[in-house]
PDB file of N, CA and C in Angstrom:
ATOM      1  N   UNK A   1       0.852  -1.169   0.000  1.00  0.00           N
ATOM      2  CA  UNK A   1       0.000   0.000   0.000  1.00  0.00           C
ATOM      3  C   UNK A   1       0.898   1.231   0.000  1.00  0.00           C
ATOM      4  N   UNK A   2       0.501   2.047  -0.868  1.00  0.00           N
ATOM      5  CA  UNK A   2       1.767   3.162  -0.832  1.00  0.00           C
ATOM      6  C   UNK A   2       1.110   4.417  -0.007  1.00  0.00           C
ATOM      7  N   UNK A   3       1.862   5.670   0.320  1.00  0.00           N
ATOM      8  CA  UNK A   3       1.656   6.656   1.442  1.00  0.00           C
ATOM      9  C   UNK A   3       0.553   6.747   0.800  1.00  0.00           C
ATOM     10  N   UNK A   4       0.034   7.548   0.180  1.00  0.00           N
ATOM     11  CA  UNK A   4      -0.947   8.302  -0.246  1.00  0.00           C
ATOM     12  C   UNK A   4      -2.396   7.317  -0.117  1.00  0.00           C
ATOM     13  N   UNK A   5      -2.124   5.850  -0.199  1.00  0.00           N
ATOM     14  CA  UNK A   5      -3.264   5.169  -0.171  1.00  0.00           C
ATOM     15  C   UNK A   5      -3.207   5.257   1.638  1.00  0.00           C
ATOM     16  N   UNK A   6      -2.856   5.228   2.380  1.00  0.00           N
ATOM     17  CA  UNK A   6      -2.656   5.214   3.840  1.00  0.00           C
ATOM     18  C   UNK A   6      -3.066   6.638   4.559  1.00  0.00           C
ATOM     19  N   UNK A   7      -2.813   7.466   3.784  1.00  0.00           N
ATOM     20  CA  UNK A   7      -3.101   8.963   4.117  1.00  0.00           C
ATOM     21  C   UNK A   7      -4.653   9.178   4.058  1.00  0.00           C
ATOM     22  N   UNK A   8      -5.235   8.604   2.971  1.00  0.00           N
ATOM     23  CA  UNK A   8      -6.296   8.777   2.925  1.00  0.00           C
ATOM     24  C   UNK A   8      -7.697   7.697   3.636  1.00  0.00           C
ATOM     25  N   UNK A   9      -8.880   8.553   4.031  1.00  0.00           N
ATOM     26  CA  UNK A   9     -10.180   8.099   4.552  1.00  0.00           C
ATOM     27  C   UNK A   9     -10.204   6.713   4.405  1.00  0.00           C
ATOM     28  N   UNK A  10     -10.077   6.112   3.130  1.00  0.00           N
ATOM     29  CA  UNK A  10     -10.262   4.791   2.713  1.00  0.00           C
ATOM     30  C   UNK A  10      -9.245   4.063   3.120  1.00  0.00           C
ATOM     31  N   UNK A  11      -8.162   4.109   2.669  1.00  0.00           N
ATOM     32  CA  UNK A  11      -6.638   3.879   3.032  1.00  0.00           C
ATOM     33  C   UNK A  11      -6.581   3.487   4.588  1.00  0.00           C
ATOM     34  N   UNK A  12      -6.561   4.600   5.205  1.00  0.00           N
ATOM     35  CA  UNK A  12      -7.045   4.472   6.749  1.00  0.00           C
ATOM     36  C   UNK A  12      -7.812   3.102   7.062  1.00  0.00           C
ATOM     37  N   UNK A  13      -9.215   3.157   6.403  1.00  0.00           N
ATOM     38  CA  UNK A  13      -9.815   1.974   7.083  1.00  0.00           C
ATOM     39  C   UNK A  13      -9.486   0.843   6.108  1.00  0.00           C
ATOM     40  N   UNK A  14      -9.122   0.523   5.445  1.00  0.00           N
ATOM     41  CA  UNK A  14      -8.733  -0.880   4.701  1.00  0.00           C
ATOM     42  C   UNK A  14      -7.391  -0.991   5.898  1.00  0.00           C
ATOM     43  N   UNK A  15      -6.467  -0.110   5.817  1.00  0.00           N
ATOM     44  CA  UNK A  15      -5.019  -0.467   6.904  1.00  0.00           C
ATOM     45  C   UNK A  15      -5.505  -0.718   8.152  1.00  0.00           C
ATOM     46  N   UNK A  16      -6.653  -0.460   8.773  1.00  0.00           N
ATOM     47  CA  UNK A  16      -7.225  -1.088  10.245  1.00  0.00           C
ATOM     48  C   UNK A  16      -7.940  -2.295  10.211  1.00  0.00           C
ATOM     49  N   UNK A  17      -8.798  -3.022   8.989  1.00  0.00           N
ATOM     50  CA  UNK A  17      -9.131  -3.804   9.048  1.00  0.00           C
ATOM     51  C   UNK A  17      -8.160  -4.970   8.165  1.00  0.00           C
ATOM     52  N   UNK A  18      -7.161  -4.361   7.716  1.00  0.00           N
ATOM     53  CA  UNK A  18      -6.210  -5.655   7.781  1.00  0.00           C
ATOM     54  C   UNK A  18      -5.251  -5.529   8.698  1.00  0.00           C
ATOM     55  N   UNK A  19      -5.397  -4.623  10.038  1.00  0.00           N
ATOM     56  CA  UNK A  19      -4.855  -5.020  11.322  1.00  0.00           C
ATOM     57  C   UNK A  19      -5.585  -5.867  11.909  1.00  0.00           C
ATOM     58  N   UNK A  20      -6.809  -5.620  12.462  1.00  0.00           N
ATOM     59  CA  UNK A  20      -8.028  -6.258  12.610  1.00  0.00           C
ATOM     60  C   UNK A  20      -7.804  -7.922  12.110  1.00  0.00           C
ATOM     61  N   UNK A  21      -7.536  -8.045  10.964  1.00  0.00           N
ATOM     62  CA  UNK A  21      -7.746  -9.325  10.539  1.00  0.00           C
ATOM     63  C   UNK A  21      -6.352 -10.393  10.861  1.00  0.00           C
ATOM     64  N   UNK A  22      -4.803  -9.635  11.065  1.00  0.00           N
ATOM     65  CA  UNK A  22      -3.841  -9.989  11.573  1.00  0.00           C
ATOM     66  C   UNK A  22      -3.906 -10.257  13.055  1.00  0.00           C
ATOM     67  N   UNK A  23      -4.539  -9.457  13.720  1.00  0.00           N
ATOM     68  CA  UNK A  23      -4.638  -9.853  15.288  1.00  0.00           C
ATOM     69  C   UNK A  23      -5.591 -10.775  15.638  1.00  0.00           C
ATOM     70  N   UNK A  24      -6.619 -11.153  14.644  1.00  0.00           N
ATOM     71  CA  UNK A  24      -7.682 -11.953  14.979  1.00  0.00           C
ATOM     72  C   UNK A  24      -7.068 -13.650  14.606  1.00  0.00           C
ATOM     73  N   UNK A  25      -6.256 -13.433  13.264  1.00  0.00           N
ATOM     74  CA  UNK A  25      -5.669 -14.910  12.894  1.00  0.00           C
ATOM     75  C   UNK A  25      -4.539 -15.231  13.570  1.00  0.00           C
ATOM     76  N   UNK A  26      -3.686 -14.143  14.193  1.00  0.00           N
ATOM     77  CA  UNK A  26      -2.859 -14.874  15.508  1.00  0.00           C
ATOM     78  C   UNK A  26      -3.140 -15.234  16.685  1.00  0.00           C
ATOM     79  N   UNK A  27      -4.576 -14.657  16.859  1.00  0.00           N
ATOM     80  CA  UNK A  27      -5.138 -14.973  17.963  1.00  0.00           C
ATOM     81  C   UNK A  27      -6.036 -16.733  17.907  1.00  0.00           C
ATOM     82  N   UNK A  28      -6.620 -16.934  16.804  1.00  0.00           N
ATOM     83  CA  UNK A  28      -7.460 -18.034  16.776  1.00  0.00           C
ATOM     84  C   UNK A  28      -6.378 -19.266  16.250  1.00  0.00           C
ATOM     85  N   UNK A  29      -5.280 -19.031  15.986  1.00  0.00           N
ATOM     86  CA  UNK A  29      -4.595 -19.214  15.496  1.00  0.00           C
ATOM     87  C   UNK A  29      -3.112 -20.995  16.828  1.00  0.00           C
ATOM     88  N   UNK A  30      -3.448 -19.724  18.129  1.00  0.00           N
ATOM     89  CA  UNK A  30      -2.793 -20.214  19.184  1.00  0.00           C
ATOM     90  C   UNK A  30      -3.837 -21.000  19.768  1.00  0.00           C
ATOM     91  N   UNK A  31      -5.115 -21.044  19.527  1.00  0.00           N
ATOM     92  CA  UNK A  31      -6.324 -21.830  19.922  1.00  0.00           C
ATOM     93  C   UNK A  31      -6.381 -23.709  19.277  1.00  0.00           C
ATOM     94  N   UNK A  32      -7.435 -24.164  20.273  1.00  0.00           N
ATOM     95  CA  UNK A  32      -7.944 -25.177  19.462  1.00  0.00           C
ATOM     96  C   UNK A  32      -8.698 -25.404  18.383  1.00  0.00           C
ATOM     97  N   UNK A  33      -8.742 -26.006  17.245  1.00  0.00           N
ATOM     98  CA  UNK A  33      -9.405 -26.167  16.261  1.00  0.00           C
ATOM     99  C   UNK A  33      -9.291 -25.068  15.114  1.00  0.00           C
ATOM    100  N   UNK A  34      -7.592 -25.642  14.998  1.00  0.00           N
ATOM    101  CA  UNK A  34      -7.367 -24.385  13.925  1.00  0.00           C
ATOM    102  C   UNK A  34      -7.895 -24.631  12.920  1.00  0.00           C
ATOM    103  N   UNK A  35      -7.921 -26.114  12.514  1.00  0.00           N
ATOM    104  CA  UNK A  35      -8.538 -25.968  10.680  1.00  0.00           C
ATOM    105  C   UNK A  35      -9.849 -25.076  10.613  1.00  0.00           C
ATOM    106  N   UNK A  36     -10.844 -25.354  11.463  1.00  0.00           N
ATOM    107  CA  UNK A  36     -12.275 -24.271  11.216  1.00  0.00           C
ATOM    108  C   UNK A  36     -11.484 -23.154  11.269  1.00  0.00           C
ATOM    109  N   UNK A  37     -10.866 -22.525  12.198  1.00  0.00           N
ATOM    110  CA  UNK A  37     -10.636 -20.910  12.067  1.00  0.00           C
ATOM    111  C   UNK A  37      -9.823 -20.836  10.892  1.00  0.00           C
ATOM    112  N   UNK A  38      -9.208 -21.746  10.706  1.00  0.00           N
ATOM    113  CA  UNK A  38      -7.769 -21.011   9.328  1.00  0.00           C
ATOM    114  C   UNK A  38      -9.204 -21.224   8.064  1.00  0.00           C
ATOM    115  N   UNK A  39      -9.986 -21.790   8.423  1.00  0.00           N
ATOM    116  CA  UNK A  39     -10.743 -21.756   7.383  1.00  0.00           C
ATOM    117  C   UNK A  39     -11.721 -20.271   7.218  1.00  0.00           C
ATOM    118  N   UNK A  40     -12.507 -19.804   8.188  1.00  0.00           N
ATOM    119  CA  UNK A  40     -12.869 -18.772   8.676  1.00  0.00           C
ATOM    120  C   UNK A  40     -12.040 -17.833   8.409  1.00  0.00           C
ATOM    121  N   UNK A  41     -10.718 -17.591   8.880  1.00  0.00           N
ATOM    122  CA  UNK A  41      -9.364 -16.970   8.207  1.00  0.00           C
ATOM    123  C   UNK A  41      -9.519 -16.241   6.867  1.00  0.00           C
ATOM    124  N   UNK A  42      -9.635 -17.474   5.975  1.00  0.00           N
ATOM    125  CA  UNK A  42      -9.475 -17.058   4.519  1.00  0.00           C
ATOM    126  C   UNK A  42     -10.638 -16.574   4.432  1.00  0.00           C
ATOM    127  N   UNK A  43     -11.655 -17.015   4.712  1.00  0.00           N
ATOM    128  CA  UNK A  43     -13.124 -16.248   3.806  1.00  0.00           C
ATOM    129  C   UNK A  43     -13.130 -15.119   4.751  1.00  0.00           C
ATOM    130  N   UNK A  44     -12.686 -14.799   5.760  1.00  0.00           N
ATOM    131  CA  UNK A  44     -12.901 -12.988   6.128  1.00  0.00           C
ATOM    132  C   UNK A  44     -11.919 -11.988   5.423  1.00  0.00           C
ATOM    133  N   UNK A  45     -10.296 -13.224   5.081  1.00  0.00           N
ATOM    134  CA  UNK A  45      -9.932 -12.284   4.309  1.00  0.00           C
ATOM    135  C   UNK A  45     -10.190 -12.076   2.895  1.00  0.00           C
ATOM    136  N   UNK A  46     -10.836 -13.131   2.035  1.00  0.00           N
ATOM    137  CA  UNK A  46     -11.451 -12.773   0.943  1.00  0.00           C
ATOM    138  C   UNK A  46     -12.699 -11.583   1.125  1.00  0.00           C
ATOM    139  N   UNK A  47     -13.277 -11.468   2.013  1.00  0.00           N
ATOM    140  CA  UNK A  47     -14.847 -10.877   2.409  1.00  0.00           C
ATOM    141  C   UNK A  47     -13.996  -9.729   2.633  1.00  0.00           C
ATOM    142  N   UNK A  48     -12.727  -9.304   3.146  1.00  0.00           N
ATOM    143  CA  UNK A  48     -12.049  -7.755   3.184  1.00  0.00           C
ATOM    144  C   UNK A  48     -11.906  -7.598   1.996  1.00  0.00           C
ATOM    145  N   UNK A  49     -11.113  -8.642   1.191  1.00  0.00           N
ATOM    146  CA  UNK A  49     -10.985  -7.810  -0.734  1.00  0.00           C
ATOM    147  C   UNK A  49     -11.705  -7.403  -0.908  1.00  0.00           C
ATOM    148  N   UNK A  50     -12.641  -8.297  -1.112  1.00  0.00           N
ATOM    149  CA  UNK A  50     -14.006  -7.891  -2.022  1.00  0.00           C
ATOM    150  C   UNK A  50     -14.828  -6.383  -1.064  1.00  0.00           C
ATOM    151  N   UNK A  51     -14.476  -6.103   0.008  1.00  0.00           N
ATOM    152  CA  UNK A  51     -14.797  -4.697   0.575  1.00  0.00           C
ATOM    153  C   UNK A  51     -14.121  -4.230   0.233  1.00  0.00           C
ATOM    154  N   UNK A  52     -12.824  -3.700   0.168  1.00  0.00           N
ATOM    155  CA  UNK A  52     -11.691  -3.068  -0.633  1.00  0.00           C
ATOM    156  C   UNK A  52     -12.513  -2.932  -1.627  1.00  0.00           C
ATOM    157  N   UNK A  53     -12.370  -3.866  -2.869  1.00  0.00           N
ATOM    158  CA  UNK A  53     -12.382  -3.621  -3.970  1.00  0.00           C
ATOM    159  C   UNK A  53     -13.964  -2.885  -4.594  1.00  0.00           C
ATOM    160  N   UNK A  54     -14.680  -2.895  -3.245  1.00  0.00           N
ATOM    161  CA  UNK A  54     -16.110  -2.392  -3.704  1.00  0.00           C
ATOM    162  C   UNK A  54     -16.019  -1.113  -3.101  1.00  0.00           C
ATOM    163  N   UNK A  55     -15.637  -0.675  -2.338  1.00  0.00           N
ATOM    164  CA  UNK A  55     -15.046   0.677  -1.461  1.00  0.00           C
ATOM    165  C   UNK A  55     -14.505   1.333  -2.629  1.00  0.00           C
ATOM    166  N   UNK A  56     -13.221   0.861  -3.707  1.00  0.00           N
ATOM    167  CA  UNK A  56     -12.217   1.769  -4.656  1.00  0.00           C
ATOM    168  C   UNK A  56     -13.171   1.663  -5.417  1.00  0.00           C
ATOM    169  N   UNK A  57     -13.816   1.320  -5.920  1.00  0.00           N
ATOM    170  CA  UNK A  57     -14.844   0.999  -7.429  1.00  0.00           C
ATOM    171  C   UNK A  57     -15.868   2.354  -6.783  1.00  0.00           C
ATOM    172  N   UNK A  58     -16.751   2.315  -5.730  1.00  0.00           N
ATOM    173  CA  UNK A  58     -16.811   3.561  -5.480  1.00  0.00           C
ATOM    174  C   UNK A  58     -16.842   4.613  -5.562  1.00  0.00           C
ATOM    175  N   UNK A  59     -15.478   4.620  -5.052  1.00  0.00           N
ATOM    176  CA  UNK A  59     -14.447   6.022  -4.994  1.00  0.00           C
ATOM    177  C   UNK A  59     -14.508   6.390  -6.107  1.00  0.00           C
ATOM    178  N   UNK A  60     -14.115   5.563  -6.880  1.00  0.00           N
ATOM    179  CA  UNK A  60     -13.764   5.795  -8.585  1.00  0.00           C
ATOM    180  C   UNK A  60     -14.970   6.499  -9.367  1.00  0.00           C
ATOM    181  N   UNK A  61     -16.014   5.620  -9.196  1.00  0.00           N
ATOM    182  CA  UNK A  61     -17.968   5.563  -9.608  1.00  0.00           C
ATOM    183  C   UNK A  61     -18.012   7.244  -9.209  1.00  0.00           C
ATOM    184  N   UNK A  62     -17.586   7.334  -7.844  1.00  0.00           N
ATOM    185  CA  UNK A  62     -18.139   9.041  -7.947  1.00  0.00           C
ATOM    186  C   UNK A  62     -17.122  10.230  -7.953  1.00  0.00           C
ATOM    187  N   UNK A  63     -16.328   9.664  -8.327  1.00  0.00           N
ATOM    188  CA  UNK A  63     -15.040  10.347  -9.014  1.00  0.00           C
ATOM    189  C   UNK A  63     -15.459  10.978 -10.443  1.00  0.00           C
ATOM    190  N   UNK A  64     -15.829  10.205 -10.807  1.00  0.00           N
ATOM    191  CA  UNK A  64     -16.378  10.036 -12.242  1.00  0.00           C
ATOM    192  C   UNK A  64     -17.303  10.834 -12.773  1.00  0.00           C
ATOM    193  N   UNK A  65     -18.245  10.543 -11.102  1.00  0.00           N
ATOM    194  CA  UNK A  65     -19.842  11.280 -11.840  1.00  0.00           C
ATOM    195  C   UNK A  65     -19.190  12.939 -11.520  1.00  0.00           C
ATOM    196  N   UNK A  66     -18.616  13.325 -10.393  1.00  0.00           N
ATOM    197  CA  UNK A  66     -18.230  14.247 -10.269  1.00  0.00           C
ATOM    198  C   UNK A  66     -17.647  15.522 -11.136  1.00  0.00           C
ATOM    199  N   UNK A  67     -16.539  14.801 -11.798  1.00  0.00           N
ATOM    200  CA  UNK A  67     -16.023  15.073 -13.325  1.00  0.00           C
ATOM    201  C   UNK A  67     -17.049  15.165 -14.122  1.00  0.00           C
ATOM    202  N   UNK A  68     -18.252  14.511 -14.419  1.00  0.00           N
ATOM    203  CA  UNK A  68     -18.830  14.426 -15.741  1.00  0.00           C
ATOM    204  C   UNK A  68     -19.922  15.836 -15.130  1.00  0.00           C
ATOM    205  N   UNK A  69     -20.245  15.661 -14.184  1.00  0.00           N
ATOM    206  CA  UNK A  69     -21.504  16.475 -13.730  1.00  0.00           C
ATOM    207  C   UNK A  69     -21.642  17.077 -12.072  1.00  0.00           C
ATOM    208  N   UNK A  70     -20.394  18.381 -12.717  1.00  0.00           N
ATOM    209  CA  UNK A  70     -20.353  18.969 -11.457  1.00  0.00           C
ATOM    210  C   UNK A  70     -21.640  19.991 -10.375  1.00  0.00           C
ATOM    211  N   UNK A  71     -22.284  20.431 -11.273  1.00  0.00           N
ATOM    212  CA  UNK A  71     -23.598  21.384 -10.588  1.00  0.00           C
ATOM    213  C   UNK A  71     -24.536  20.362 -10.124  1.00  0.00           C
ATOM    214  N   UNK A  72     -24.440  19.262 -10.469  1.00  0.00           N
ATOM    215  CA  UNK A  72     -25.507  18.575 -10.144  1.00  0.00           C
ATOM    216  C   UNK A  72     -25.243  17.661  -9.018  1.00  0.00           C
ATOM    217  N   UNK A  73     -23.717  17.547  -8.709  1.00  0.00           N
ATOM    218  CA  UNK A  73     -23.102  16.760  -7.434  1.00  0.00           C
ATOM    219  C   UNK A  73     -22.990  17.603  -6.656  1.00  0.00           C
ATOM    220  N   UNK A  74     -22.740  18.994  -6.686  1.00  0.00           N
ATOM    221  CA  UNK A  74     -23.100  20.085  -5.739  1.00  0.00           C
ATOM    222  C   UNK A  74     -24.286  20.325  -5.477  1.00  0.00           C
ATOM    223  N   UNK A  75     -25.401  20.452  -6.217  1.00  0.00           N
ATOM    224  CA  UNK A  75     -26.905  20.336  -5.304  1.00  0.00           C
ATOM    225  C   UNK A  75     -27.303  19.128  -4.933  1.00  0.00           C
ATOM    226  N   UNK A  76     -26.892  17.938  -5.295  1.00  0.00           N
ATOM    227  CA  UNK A  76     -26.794  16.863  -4.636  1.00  0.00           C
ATOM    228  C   UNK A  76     -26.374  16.835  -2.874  1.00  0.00           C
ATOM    229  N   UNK A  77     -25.152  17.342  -3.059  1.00  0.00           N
ATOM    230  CA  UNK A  77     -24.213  17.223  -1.912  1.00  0.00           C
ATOM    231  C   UNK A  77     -25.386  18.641  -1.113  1.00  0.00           C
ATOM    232  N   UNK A  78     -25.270  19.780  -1.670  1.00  0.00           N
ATOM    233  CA  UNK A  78     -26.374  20.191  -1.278  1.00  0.00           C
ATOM    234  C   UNK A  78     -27.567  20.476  -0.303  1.00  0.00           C
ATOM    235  N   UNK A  79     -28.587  19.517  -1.107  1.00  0.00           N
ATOM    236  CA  UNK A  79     -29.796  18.757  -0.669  1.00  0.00           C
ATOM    237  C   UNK A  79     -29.553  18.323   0.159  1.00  0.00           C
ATOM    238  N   UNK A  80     -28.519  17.276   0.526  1.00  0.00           N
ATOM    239  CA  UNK A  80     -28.590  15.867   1.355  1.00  0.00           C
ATOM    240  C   UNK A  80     -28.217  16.737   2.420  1.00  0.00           C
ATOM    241  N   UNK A  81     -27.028  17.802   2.826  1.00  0.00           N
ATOM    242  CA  UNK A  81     -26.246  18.085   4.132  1.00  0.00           C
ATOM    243  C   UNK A  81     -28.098  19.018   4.291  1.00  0.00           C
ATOM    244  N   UNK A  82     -28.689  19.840   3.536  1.00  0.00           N
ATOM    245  CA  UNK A  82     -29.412  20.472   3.838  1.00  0.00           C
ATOM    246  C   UNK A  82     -30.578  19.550   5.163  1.00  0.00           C
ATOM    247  N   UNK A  83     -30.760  18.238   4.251  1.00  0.00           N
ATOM    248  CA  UNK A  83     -31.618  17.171   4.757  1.00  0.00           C
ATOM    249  C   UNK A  83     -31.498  17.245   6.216  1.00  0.00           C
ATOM    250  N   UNK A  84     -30.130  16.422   6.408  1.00  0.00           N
ATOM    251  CA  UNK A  84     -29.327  16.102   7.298  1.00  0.00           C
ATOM    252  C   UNK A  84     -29.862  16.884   8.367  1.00  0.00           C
ATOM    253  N   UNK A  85     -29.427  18.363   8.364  1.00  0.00           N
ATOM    254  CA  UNK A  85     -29.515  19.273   9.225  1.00  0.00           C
ATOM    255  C   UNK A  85     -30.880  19.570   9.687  1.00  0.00           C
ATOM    256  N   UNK A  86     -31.615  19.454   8.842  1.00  0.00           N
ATOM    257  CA  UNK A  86     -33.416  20.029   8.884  1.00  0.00           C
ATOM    258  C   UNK A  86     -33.450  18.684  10.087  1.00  0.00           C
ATOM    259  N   UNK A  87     -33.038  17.395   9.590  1.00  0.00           N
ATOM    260  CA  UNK A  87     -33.584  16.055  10.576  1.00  0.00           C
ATOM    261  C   UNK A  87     -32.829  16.185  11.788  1.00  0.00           C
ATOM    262  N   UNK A  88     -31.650  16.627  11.759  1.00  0.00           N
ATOM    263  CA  UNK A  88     -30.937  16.651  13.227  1.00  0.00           C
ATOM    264  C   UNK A  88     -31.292  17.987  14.238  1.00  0.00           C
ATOM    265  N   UNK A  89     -31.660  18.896  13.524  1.00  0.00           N
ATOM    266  CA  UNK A  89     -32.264  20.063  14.209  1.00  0.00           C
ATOM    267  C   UNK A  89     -33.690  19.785  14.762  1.00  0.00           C
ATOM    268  N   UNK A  90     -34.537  18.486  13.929  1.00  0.00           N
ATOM    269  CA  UNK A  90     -36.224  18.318  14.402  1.00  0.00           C
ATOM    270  C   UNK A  90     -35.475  17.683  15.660  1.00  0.00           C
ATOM    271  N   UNK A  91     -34.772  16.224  15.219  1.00  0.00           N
ATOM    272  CA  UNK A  91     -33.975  15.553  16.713  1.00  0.00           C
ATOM    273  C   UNK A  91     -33.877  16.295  17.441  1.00  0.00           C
ATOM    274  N   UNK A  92     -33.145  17.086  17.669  1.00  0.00           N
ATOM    275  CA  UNK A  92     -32.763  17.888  19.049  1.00  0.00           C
ATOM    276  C   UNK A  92     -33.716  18.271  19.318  1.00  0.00           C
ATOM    277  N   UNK A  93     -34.757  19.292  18.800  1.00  0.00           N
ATOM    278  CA  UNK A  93     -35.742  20.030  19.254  1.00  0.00           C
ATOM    279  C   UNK A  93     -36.597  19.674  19.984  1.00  0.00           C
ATOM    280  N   UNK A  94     -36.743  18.328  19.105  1.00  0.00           N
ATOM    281  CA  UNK A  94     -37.806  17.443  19.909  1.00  0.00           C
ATOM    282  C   UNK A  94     -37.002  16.348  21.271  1.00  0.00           C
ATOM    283  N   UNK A  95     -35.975  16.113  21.299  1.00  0.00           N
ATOM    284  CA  UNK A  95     -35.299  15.329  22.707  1.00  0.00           C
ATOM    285  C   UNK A  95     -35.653  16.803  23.550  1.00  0.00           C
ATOM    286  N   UNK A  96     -35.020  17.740  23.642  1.00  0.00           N
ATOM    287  CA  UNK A  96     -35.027  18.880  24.382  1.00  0.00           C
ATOM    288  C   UNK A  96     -36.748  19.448  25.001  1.00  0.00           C
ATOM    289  N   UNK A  97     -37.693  18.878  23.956  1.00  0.00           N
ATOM    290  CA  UNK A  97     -39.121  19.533  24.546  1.00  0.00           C
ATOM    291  C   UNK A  97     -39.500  18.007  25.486  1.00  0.00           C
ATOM    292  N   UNK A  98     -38.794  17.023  25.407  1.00  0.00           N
ATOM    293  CA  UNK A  98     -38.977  15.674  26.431  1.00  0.00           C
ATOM    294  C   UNK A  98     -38.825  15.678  28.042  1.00  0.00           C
TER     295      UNK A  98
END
């Protein structure tokens, strides 16, 4: 993984969950009944690729739309924080009149 993939949001969490997945297979590892876990092993670390690789595809997907159609990913982006705020402002208002 090179700096820049490590520096970044994504980077970050793919490098914790293949810590995650190193401390878990040395751990089940010193246990009984390694063949089930070394088996378990591989399909969590296949089940991380395939998150990786659906995480960068993503990234990429709205990389893309971004480039192709910028005014419209800005009222997108927009809308949604607008959303966001209208629903977290009813939340509070309403915990606070409780």
């Amino acid at each position: 993984m090179s700096e820049n993939e490590k520096r970044s949001l994504l980077g970050k969490a793919v490098h914790a969950g293949e810590r995650v997945i190193g401390v878990g297979a040395s751990r089940t590892a010193e246990g009984p009944g390694f063949t089930r876990s070394g088996r378990a092993m591989t399909e969590a670390r296949r089940l991380a690729k395939r998150g990786r690789y659906a995480a960068e595809d993503l990234v990429d997907e709205a990389s893309y739309r971004i480039k192709r159609d910028p005014l419209r990913s800005v009222a997108i982006t927009l809308a949604v924080g607008l959303g966001v705020g209208a629903l977290a402002g009813w939340l509070a208002g309403r915990s606070a009149r409780s």
